[in-house]
C-alpha atoms as a PDB file:
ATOM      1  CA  UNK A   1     -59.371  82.309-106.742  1.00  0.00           C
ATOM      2  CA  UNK A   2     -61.371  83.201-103.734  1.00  0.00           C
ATOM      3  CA  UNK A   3     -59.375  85.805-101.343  1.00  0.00           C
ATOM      4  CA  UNK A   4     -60.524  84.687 -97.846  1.00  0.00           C
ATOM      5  CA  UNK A   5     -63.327  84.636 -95.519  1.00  0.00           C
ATOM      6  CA  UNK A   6     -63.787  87.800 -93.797  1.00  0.00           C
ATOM      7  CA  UNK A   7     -61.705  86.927 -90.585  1.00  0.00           C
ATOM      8  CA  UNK A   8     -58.459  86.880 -93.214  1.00  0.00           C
ATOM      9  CA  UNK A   9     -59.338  90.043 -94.828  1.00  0.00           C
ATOM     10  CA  UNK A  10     -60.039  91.809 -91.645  1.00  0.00           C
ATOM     11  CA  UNK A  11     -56.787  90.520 -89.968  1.00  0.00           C
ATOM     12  CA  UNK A  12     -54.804  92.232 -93.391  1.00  0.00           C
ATOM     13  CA  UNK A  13     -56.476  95.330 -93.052  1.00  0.00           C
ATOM     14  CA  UNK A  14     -55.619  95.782 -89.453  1.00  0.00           C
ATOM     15  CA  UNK A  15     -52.039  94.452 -90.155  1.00  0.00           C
ATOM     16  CA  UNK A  16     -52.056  97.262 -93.085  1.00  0.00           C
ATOM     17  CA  UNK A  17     -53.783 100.106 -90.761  1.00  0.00           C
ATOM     18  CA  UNK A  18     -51.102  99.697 -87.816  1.00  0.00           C
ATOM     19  CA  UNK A  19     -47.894 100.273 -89.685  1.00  0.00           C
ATOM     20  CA  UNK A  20     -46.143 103.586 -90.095  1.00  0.00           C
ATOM     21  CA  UNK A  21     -43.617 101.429 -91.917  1.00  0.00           C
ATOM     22  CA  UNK A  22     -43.275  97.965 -92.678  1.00  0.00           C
ATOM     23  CA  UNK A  23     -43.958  95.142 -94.856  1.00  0.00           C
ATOM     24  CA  UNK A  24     -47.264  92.954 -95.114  1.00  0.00           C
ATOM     25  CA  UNK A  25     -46.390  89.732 -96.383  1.00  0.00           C
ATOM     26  CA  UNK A  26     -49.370  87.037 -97.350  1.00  0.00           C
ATOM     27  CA  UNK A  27     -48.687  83.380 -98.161  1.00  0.00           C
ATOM     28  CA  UNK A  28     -51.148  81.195 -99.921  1.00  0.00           C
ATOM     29  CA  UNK A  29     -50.747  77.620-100.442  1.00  0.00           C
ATOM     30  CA  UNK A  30     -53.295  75.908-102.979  1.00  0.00           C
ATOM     31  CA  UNK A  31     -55.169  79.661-103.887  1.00  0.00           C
ATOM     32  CA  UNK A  32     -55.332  79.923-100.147  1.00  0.00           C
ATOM     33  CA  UNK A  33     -54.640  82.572 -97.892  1.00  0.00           C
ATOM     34  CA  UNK A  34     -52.918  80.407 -95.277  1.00  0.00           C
ATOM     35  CA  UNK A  35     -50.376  82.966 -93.473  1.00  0.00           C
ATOM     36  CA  UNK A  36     -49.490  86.620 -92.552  1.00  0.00           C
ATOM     37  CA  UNK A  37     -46.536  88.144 -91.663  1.00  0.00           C
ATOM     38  CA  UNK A  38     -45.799  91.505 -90.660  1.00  0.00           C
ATOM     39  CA  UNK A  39     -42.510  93.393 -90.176  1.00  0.00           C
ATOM     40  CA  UNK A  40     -42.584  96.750 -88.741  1.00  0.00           C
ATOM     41  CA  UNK A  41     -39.952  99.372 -88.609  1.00  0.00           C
ATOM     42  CA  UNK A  42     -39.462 102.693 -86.542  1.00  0.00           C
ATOM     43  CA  UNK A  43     -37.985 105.096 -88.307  1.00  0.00           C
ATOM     44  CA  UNK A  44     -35.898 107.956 -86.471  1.00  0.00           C
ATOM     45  CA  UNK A  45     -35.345 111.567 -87.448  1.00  0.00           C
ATOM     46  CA  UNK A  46     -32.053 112.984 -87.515  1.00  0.00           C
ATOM     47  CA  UNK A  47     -31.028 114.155 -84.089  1.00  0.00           C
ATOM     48  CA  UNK A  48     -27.925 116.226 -85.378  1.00  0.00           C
ATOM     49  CA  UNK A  49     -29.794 117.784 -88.479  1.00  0.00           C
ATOM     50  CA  UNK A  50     -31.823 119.149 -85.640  1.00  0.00           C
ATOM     51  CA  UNK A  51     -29.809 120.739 -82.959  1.00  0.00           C
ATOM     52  CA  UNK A  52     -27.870 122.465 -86.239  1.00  0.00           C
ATOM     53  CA  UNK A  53     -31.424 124.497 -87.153  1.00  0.00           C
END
């Protein structure tokens, strides 16, 4: 199965490098990558755990 042309693997790598927290999610279709999808999430300290210290 070939991966993907260059274009594909750069745009995962990029999607990959710019998340603190998230999901990647690649669809292929006939050994094909044909789709990307990326979820990110923010994540928030605990304000109150805070102003106790």
């Amino acid at each position: 199965m070939k991966i993907g042309n260059d274009t594909v693997i750069r745009n995962i790598k990029e999607a990959v490098s710019g998340l603190d927290y998230g999901d990647v999610l690649i669809k292929v279709h006939n050994s094909k990558i044909v789709q990307i999808e990326v979820t990110q999430r923010k994540r928030f300290n605990d304000n109150k755990k805070e102003e106790q210290e």
